[in-house]
N, C-alpha and C. Protein backbone atom coordinates (compact mmCIF):
# COMPACT_ATOMS: atom_id res chain seq x y z
N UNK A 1 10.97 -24.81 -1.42
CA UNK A 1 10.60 -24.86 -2.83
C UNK A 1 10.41 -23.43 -3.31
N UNK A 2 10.26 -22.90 -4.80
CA UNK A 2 10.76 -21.74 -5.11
C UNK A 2 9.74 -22.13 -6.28
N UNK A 3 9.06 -20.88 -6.43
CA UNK A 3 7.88 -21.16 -7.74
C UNK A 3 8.52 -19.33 -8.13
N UNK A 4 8.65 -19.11 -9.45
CA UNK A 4 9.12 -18.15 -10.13
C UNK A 4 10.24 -17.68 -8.93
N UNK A 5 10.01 -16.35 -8.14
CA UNK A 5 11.37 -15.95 -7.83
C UNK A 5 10.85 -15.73 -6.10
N UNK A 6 9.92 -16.62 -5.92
CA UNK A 6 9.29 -16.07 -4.44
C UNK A 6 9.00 -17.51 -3.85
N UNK A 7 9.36 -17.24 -2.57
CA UNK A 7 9.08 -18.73 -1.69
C UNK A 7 8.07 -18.98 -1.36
N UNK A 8 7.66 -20.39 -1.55
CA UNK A 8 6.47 -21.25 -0.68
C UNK A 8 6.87 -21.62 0.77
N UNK A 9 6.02 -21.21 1.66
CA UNK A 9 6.54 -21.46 3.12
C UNK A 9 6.12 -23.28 3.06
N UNK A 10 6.94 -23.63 3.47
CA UNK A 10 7.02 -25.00 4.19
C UNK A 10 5.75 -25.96 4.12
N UNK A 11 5.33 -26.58 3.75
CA UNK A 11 4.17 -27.35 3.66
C UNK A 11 3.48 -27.91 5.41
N UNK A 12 2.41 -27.73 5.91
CA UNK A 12 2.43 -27.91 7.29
C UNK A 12 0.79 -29.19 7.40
N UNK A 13 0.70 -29.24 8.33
CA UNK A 13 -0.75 -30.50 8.68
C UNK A 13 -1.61 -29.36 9.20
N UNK A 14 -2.57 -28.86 9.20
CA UNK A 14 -3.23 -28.13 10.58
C UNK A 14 -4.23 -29.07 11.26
N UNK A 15 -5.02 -30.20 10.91
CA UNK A 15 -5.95 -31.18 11.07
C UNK A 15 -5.84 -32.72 10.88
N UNK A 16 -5.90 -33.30 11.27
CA UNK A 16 -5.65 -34.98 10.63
C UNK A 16 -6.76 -35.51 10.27
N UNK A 17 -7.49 -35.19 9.04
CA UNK A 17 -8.45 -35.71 8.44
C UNK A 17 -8.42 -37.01 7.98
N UNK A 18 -8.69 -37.95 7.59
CA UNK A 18 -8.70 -39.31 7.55
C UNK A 18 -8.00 -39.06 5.91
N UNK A 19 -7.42 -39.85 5.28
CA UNK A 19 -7.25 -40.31 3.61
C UNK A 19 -8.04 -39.71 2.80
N UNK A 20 -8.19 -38.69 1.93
CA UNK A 20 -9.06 -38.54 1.14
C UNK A 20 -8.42 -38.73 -0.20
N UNK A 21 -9.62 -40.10 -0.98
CA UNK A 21 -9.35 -39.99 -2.66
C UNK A 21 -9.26 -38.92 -3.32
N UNK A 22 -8.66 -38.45 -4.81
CA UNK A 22 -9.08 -37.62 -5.40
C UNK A 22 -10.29 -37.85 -5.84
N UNK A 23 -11.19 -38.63 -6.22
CA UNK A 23 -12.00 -39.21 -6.78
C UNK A 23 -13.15 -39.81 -5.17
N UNK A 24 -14.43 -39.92 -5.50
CA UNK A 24 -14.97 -40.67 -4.40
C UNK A 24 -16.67 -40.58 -4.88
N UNK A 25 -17.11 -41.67 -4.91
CA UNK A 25 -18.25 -42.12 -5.03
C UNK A 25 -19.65 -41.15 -4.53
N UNK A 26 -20.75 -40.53 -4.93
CA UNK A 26 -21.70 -40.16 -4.15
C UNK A 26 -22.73 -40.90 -4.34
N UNK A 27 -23.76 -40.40 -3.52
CA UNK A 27 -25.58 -41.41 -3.50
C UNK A 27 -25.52 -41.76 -5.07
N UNK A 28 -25.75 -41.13 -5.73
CA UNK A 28 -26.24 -41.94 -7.03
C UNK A 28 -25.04 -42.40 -8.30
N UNK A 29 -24.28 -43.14 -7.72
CA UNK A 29 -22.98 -43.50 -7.72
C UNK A 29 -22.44 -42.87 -9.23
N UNK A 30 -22.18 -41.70 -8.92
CA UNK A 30 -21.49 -40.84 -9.70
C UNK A 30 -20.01 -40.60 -9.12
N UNK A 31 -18.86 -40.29 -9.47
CA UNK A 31 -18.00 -39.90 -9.33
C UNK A 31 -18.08 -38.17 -8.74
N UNK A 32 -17.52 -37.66 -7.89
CA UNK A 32 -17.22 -36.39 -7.99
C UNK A 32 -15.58 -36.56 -7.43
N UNK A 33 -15.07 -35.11 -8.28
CA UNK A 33 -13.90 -34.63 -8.44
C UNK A 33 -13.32 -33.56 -7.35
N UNK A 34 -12.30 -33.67 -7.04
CA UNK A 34 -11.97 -32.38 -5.55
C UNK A 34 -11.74 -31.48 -6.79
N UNK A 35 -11.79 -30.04 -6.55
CA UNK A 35 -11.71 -28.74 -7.19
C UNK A 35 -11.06 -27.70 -6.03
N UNK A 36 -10.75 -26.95 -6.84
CA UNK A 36 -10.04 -25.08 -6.24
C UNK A 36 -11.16 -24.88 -6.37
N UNK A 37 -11.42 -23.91 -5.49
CA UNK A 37 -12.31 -22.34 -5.18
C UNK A 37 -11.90 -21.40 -4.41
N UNK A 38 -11.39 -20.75 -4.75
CA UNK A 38 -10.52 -19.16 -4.56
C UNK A 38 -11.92 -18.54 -4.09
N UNK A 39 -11.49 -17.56 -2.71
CA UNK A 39 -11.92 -16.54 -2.14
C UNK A 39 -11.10 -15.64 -1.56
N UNK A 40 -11.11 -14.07 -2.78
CA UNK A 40 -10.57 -13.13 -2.49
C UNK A 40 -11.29 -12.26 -1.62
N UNK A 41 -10.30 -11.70 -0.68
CA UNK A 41 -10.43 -10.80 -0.24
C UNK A 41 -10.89 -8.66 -0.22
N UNK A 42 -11.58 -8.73 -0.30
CA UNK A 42 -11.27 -7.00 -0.28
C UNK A 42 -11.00 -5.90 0.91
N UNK A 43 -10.50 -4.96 0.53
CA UNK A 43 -9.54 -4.37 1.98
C UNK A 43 -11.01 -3.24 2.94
N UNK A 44 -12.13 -3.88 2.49
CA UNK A 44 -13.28 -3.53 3.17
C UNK A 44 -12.61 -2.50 4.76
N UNK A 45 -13.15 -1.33 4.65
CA UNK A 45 -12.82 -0.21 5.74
C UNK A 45 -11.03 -0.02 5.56
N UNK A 46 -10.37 -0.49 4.46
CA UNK A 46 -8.96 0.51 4.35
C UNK A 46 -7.61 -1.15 4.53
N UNK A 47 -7.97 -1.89 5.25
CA UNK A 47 -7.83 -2.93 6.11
C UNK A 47 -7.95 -4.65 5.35
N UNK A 48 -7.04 -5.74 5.70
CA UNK A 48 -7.61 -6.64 5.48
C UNK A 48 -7.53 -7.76 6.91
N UNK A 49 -7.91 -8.47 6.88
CA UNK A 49 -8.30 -9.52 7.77
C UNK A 49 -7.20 -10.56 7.64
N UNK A 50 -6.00 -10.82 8.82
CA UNK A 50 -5.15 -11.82 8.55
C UNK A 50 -5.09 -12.27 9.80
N UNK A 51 -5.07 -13.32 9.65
CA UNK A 51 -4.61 -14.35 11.18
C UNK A 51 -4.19 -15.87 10.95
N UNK A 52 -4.21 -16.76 11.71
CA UNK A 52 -3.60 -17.85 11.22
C UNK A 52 -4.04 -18.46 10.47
N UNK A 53 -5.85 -18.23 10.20
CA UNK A 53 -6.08 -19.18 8.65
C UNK A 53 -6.52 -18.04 7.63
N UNK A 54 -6.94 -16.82 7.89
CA UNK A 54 -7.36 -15.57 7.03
C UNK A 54 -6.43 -14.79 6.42
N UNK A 55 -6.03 -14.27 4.89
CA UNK A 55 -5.09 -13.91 4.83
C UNK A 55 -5.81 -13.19 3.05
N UNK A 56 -5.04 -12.69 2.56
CA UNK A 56 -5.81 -12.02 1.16
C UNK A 56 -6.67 -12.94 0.42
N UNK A 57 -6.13 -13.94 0.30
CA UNK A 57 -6.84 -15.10 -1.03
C UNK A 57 -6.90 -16.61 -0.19
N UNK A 58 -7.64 -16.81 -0.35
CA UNK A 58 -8.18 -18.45 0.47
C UNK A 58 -8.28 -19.30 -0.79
N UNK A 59 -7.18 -20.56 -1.27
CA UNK A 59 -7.99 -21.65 -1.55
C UNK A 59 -8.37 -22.74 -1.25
N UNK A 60 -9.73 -23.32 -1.39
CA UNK A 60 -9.57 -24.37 -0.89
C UNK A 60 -10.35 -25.68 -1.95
N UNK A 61 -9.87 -26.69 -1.24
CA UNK A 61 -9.98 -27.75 -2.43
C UNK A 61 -11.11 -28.33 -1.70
N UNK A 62 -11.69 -28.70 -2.32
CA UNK A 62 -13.43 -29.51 -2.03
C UNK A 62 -14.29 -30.39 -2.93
N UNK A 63 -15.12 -30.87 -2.87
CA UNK A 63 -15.69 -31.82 -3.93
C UNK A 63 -16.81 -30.60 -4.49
N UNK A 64 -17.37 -29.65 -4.04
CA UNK A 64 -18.09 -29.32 -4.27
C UNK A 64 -18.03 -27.25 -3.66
N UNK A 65 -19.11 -26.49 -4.70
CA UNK A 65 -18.44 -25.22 -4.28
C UNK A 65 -19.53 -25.40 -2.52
N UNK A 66 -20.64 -25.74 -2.25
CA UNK A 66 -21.24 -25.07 -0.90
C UNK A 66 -19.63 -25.92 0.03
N UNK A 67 -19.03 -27.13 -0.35
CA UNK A 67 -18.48 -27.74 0.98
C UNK A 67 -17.34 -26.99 1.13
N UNK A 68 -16.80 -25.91 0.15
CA UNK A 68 -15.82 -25.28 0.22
C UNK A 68 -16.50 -24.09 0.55
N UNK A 69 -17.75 -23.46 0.53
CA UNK A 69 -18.02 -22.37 1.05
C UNK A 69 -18.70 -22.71 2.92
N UNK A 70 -18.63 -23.84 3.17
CA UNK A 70 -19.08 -24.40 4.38
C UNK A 70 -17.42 -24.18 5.33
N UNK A 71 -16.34 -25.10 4.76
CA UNK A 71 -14.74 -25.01 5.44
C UNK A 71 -14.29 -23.41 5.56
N UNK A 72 -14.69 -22.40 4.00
CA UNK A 72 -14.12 -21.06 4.56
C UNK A 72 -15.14 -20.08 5.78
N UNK A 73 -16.64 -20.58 5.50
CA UNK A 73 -17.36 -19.99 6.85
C UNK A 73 -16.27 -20.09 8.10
N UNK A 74 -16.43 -21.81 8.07
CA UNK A 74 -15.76 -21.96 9.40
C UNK A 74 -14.74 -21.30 10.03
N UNK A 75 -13.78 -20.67 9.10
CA UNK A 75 -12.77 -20.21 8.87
C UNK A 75 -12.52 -19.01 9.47
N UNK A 76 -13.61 -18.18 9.10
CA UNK A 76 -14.08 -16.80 9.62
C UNK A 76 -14.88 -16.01 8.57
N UNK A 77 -14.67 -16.61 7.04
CA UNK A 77 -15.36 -15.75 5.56
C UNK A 77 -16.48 -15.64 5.95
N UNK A 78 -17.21 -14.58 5.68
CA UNK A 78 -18.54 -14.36 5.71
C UNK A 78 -18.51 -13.27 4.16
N UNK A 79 -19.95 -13.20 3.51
CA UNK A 79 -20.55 -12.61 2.69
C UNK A 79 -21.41 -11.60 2.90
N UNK A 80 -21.69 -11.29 3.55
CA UNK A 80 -23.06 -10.44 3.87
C UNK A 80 -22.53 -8.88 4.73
N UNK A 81 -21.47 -8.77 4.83
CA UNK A 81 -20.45 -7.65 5.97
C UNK A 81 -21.63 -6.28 5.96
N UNK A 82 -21.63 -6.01 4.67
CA UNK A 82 -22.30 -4.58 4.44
C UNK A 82 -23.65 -4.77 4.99
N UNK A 83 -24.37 -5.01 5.18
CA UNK A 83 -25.56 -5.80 5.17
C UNK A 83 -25.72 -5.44 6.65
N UNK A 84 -24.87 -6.24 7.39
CA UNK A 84 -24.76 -6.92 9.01
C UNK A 84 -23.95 -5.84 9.58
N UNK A 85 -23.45 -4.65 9.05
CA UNK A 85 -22.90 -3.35 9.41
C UNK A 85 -21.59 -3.80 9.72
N UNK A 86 -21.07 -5.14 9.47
CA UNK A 86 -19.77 -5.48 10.01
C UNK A 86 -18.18 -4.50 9.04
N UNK A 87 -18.90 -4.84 7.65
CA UNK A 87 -17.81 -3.90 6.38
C UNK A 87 -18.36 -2.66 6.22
N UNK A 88 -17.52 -2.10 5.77
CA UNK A 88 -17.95 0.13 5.36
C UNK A 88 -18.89 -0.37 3.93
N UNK A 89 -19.84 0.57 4.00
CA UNK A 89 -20.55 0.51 2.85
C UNK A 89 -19.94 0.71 1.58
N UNK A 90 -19.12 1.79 1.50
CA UNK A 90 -18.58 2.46 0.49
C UNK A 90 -17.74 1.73 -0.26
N UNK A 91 -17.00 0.82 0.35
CA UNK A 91 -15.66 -0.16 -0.18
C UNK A 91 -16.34 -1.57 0.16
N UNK A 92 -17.52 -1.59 0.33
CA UNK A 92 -18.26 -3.36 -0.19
C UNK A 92 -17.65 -4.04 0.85
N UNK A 93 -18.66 -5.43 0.74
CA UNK A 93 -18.27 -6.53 1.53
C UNK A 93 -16.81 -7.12 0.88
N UNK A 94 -16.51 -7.52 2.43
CA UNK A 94 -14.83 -8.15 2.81
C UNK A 94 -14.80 -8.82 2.00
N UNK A 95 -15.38 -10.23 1.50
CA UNK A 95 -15.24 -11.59 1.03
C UNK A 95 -16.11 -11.65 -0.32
N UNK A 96 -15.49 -12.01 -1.07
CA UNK A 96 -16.21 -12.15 -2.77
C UNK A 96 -16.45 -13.62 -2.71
N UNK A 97 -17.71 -13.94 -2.89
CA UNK A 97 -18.28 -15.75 -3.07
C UNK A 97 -17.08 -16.51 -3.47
N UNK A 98 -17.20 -17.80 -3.92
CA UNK A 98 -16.48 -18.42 -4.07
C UNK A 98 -16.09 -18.66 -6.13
N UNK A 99 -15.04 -18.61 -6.73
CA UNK A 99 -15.00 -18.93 -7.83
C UNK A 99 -13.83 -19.98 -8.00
N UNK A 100 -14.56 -20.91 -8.75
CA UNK A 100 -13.76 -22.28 -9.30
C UNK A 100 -12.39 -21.93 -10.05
N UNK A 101 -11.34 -22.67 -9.66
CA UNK A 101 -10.27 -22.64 -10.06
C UNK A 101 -10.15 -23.84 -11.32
N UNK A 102 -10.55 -23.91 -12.87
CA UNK A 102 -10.30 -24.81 -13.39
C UNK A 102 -8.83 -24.88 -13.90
N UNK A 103 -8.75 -26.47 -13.64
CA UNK A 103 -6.97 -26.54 -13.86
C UNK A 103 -6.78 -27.45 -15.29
N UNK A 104 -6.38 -27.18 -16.54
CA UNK A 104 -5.25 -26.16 -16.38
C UNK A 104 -5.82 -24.64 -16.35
N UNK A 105 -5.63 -23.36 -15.82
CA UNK A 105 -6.09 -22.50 -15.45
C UNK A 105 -5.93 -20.97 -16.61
N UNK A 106 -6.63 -20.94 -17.43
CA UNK A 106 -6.38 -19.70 -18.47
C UNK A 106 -6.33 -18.66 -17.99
N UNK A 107 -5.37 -17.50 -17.87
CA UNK A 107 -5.42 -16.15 -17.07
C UNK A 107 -5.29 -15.26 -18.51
N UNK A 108 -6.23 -14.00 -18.36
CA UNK A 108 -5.21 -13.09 -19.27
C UNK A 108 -6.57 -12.44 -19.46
N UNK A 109 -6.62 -11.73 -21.01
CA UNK A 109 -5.84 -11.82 -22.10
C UNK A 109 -4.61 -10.88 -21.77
N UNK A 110 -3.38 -11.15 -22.31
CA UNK A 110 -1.93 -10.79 -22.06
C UNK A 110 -1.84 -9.98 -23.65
N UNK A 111 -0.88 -9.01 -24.23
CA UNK A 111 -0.03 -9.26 -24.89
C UNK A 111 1.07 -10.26 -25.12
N UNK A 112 1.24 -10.89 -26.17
CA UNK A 112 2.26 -12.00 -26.69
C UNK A 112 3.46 -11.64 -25.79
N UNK A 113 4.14 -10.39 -25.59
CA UNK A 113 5.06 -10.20 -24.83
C UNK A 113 4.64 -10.51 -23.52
N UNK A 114 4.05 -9.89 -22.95
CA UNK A 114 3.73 -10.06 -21.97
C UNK A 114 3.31 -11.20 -21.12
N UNK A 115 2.46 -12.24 -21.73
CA UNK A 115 1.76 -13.78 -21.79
C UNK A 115 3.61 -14.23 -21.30
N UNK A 116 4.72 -14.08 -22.59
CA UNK A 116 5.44 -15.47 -23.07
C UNK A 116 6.63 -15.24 -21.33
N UNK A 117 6.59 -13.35 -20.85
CA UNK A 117 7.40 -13.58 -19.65
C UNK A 117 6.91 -13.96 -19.02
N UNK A 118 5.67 -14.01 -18.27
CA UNK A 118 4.56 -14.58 -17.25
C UNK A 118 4.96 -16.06 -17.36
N UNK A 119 4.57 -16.66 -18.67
CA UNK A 119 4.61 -17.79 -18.66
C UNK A 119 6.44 -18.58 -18.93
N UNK A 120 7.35 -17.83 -19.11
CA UNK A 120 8.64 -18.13 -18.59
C UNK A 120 8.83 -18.14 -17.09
N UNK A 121 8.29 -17.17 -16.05
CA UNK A 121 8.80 -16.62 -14.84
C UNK A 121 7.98 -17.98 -13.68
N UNK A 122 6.92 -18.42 -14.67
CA UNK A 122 6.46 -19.48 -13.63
C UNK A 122 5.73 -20.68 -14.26
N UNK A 123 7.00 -20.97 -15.15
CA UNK A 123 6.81 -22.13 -15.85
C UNK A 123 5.47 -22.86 -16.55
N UNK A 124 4.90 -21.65 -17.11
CA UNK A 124 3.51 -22.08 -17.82
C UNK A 124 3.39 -21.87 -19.28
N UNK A 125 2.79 -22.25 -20.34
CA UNK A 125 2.16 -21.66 -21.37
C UNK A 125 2.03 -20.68 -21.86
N UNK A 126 1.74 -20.35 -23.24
CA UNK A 126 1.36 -19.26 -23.57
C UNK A 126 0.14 -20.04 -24.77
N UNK A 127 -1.11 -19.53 -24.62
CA UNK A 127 -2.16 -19.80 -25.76
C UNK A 127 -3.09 -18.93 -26.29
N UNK A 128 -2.81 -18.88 -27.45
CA UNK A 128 -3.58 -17.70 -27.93
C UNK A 128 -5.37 -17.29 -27.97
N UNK A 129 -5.98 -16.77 -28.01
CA UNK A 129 -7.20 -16.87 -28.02
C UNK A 129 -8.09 -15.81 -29.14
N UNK A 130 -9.59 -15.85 -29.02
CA UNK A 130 -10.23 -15.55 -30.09
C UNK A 130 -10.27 -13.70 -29.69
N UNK A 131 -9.91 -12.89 -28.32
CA UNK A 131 -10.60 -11.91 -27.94
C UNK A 131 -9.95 -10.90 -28.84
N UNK A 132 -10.85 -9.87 -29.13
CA UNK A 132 -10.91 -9.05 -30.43
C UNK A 132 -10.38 -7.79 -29.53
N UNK A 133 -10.12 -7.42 -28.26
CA UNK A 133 -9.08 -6.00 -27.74
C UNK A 133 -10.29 -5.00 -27.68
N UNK A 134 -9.99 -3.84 -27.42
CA UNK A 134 -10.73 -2.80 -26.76
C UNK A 134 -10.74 -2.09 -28.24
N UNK A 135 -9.32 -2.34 -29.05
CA UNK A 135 -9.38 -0.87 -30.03
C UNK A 135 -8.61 -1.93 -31.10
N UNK A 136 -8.52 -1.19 -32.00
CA UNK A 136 -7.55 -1.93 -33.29
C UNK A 136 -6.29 -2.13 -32.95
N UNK A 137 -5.73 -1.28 -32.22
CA UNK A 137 -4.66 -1.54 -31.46
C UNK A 137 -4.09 -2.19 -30.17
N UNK A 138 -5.29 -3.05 -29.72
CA UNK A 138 -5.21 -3.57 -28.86
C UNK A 138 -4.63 -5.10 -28.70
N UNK A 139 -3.37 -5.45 -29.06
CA UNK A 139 -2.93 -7.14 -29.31
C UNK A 139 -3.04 -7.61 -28.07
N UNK A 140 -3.72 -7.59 -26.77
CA UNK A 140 -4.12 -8.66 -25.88
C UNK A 140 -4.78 -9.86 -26.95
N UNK A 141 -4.10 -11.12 -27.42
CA UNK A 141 -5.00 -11.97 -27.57
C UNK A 141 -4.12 -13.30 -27.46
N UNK A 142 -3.55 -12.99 -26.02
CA UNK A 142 -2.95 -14.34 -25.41
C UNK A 142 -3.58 -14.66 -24.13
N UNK A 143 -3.43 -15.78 -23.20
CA UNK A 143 -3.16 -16.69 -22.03
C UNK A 143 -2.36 -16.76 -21.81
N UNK A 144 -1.93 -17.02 -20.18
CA UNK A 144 -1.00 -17.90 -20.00
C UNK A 144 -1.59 -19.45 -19.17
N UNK A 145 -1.09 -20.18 -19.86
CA UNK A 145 -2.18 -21.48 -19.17
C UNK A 145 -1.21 -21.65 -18.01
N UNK A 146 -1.63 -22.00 -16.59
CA UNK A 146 -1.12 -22.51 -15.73
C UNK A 146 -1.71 -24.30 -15.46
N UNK A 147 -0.65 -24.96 -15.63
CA UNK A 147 -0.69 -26.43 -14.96
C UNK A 147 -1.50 -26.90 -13.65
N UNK A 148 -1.00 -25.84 -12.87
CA UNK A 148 -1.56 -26.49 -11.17
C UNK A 148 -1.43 -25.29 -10.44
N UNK A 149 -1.91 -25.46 -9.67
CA UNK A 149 -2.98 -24.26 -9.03
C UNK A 149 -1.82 -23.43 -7.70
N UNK A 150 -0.81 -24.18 -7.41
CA UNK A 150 0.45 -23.37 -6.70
C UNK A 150 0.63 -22.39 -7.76
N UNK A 151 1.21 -22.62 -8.81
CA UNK A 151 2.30 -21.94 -9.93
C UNK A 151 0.80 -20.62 -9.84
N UNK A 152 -0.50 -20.68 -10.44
CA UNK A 152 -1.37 -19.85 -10.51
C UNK A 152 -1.37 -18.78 -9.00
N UNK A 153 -1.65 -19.68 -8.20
CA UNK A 153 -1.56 -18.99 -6.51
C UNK A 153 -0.53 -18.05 -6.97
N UNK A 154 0.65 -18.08 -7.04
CA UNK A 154 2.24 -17.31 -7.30
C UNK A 154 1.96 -16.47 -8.03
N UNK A 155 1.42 -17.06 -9.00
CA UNK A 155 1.46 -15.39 -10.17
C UNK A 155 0.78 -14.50 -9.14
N UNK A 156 -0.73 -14.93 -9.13
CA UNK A 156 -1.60 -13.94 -8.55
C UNK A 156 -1.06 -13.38 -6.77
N UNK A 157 -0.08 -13.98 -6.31
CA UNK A 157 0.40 -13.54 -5.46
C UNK A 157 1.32 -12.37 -5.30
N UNK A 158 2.46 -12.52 -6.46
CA UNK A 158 3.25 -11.80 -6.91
C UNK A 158 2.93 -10.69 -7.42
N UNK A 159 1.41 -10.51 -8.75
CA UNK A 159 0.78 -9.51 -9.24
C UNK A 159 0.45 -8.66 -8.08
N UNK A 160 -0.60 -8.92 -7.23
CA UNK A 160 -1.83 -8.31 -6.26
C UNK A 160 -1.63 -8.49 -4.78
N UNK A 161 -0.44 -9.04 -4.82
CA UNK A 161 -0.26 -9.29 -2.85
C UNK A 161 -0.27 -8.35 -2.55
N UNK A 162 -1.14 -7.99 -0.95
CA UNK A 162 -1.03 -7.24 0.02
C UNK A 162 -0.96 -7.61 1.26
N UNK A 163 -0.95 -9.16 1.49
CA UNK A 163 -0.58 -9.37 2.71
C UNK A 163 0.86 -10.74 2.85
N UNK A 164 1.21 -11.03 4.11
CA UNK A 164 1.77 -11.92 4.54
C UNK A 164 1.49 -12.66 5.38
N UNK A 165 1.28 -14.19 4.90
CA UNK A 165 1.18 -14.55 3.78
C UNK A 165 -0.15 -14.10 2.79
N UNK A 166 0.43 -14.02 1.37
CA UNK A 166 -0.89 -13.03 0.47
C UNK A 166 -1.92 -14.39 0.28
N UNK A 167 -1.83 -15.56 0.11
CA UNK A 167 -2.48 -16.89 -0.14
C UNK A 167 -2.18 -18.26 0.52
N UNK A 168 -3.67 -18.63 1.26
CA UNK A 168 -2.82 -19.88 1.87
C UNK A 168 -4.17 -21.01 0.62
N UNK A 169 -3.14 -22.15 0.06
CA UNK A 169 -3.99 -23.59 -0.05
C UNK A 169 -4.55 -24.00 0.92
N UNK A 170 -5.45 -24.68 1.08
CA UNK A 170 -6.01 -25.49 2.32
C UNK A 170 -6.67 -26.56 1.20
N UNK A 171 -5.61 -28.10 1.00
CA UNK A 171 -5.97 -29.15 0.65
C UNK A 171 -7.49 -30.18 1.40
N UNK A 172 -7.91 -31.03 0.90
CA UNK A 172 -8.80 -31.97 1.38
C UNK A 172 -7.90 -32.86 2.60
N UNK A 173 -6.83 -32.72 2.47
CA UNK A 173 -6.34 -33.92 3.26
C UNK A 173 -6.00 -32.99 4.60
N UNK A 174 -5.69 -31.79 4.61
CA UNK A 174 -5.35 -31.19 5.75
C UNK A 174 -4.17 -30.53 5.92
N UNK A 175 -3.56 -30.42 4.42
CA UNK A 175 -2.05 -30.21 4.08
C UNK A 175 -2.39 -28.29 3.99
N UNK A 176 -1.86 -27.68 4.17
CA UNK A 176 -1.89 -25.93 3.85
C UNK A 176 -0.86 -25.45 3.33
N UNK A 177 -0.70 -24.94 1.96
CA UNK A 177 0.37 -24.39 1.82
C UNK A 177 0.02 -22.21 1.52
N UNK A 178 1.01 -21.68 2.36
CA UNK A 178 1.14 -20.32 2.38
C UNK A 178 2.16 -20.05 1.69
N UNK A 179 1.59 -18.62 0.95
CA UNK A 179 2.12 -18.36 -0.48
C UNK A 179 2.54 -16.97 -0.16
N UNK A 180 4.39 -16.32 -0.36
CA UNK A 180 4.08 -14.82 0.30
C UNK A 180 4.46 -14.40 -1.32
N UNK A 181 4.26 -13.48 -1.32
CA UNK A 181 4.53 -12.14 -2.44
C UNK A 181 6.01 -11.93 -2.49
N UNK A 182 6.37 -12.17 -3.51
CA UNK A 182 8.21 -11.15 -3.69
C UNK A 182 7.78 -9.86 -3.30
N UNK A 183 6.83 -9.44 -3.80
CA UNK A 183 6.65 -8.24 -3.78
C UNK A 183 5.93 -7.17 -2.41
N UNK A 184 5.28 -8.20 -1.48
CA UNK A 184 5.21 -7.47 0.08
C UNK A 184 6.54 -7.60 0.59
N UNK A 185 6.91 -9.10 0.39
CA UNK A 185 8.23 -9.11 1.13
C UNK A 185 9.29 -8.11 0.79
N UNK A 186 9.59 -7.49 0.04
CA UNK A 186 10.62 -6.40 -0.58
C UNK A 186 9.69 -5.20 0.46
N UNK A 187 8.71 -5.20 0.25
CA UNK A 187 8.48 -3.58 0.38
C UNK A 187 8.60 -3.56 2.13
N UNK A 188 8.35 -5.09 2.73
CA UNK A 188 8.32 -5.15 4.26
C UNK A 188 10.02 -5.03 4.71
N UNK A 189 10.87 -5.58 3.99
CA UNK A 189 12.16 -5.09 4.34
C UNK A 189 12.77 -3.68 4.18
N UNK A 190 12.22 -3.07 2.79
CA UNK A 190 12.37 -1.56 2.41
C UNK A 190 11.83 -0.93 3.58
N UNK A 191 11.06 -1.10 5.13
CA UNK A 191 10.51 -0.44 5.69
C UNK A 191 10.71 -0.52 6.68
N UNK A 192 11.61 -1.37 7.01
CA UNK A 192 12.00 -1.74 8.31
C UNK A 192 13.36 -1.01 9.03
């Protein structure tokens, strides 16, 4: 599969978790909803952290942000690096908390030019918004709305990748999808 001009590796199982609804009942019979929560990475001591589940950007889907900050612990994420002498002081802890991915997903503010190729190159939106710019001359006062949270993964993969793979999904059901960069991948062949 091909999201703007860069490949999604192969869809894989890593766990066989039982069926999970999107939807599922709690104690006080409320509904809760599975959600994204993105955890970026920072190149803490020069460096980032990749191995078979660690890689620049972690998302993962969960009913809730601690059960998604409970699956990336497990994972290897930790928060506290500087602290525990594990990250360099100077360039901050490795792992930034967790932030909700709401879908459909507003990124920007863009220039109108800028917004309408974004949102051609990976099939999203363009919506304008109220933000008033830095200067009088400042026409940032677009979005680009993204649909679903791959196409978003891609942009932000494509923008800011530094690793391979730059983003892996990690679904509720056990499904993972890894997301590489056009743009490491070019510079990893330019170097070879």
């Amino acid at each position: 599969m091909v999201i703007g001009s860069s490949p999604i590796l192969t869809t894989k199982k890593l766990n066989k978790m039982a069926e999970v609804k999107t939807i599922k009942p709690n104690k006080e019979n409320k509904e809760e909803v599975l959600k994204f929560y993105e955890f970026g990475q920072n190149n803490s001591g020069g460096s980032f952290s990749v191995d078979e589940k660690l890689c620049h950007r972690l998302i993962i889907q969960a009913y809730s942000e601690k059960e998604a900050i409970g699956i990336a612990e497990d994972m290897g994420v930790y928060f506290d690096g500087c602290e525990k002498g594990i990250d360099c002081d100077c360039c901050g802890d490795r792992w930034y908390s967790a932030d909700l991915i709401e879908i459909p997903k507003r990124y920007g503010p863009f220039t109108m030019e800028n917004a309408s190729s974004i949102a051609k190159e990976y099939k999203a939106i363009v919506e304008s918004t109220n933000f008033k710019g830095r200067s009088s001359k400042d026409n940032s006062r677009f979005h680009v709305v993204f649909d679903d949270v791959v196409k978003y993964a891609q942009y932000l993969t494509d923008s800011y990748g530094w690793t391979s793979p730059d983003c892996r999904i990690f679904y509720k059901d056990g499904t993972v999808k890894e997301i590489y960069s056009s743009k490491v991948e070019k510079y990893s062949k330019r170097n070879k």
